[in-house]
C-alpha atoms as a PDB file:
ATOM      1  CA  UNK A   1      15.858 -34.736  -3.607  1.00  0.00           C
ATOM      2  CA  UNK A   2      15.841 -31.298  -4.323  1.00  0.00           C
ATOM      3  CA  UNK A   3      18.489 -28.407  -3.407  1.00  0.00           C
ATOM      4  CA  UNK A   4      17.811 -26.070  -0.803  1.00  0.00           C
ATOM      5  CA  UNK A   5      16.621 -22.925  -2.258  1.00  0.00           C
ATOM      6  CA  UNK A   6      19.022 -19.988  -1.007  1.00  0.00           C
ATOM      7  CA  UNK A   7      17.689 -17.415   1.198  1.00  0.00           C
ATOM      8  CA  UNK A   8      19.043 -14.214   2.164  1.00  0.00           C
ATOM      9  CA  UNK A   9      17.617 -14.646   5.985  1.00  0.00           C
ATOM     10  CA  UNK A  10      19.430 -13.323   8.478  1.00  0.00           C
ATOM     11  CA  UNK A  11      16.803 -13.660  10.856  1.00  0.00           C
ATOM     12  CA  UNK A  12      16.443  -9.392  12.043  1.00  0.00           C
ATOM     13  CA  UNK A  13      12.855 -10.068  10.688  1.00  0.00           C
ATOM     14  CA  UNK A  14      10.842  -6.174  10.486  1.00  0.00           C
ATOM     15  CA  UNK A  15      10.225  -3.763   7.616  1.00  0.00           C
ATOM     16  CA  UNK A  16      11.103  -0.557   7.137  1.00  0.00           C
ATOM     17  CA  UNK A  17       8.447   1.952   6.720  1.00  0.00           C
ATOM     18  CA  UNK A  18      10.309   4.384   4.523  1.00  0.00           C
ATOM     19  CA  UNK A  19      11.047   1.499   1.958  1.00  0.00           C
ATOM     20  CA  UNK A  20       9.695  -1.041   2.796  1.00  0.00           C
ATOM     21  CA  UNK A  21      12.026  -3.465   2.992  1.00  0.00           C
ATOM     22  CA  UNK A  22      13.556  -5.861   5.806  1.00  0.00           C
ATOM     23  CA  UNK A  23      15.872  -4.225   8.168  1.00  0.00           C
ATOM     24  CA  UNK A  24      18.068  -7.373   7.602  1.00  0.00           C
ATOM     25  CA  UNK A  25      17.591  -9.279   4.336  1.00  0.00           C
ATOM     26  CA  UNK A  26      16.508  -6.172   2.314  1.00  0.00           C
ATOM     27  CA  UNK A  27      13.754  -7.784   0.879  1.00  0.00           C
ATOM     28  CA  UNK A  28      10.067  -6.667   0.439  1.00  0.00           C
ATOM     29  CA  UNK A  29       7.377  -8.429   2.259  1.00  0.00           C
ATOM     30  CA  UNK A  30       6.047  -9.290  -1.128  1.00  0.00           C
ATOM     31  CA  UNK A  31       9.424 -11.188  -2.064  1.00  0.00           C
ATOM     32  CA  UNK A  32       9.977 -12.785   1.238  1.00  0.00           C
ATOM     33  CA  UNK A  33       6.305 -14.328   0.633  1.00  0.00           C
ATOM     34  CA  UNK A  34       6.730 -15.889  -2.417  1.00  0.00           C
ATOM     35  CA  UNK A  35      10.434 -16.615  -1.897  1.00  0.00           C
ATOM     36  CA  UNK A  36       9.590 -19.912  -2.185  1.00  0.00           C
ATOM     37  CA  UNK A  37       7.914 -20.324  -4.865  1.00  0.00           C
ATOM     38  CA  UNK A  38      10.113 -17.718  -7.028  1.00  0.00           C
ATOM     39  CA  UNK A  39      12.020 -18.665 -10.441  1.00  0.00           C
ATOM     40  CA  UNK A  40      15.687 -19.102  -9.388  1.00  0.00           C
ATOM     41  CA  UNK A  41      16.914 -16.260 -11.693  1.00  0.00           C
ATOM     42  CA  UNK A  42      14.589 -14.557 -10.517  1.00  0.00           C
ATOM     43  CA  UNK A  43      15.723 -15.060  -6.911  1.00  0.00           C
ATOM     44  CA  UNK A  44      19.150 -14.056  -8.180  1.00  0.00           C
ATOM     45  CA  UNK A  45      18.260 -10.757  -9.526  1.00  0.00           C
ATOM     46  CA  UNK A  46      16.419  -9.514  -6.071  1.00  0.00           C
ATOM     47  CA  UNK A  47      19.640 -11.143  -4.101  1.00  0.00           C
ATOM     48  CA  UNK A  48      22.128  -9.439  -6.468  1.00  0.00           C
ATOM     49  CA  UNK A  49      20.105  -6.287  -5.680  1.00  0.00           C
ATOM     50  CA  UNK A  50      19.969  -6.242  -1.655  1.00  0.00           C
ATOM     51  CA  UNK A  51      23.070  -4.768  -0.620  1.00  0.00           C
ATOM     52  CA  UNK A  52      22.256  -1.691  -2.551  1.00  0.00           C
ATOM     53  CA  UNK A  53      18.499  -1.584  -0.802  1.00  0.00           C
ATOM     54  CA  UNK A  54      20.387  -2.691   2.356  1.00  0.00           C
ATOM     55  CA  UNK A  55      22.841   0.700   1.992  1.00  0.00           C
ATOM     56  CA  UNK A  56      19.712   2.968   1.571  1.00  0.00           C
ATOM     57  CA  UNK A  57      18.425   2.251   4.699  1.00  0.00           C
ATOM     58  CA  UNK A  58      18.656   4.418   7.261  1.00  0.00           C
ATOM     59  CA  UNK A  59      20.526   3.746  10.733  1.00  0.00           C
ATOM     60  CA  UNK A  60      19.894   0.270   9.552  1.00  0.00           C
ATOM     61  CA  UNK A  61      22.624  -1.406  11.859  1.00  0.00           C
ATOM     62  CA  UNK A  62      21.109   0.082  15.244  1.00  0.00           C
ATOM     63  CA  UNK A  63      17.969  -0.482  14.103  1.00  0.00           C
ATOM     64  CA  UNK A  64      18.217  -4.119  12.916  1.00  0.00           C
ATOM     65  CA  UNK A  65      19.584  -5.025  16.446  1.00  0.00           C
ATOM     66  CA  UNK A  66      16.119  -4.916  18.022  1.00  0.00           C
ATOM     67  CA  UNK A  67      14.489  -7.424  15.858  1.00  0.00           C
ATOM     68  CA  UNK A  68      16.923 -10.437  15.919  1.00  0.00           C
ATOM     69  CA  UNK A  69      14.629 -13.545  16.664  1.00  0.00           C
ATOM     70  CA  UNK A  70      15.539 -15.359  19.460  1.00  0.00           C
ATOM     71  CA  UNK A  71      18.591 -18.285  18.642  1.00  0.00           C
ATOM     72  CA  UNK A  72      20.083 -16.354  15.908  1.00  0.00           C
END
């Protein structure tokens, strides 16, 4: 069996227009679609990366509260 592949999810699922990433993973669309399918270092580079895209976005915190999907 395989280990789950770790995800930065947080499940506030919309993108930023300015940069373009999520509003609560950081992420690009681009990543988040091939997530998956990703080397694992090269998942750890983007992770080791998101709290700095995270900080650049603006009013991120109010902002992020409007997309949490339903259960989270």
């Amino acid at each position: 069996m395989r280990d789950p592949i770790e995800s930065p999810c947080i499940k506030v699922c919309a993108i930023d227009a300015t940069t373009g990433w999520c509003l609560g993973c950081g992420r690009s669309m681009a990543e988040i679609g091939s997530w998956s399918t990703l080397a694992s270092e090269r998942r750890r580079t983007v992770m080791a990366e998101l709290d700095g895209r995270l900080a650049k976005i603006v009013d991120r915190d109010v902002r992020a509260r409007n997309y949490r999907l339903p259960g989270a």
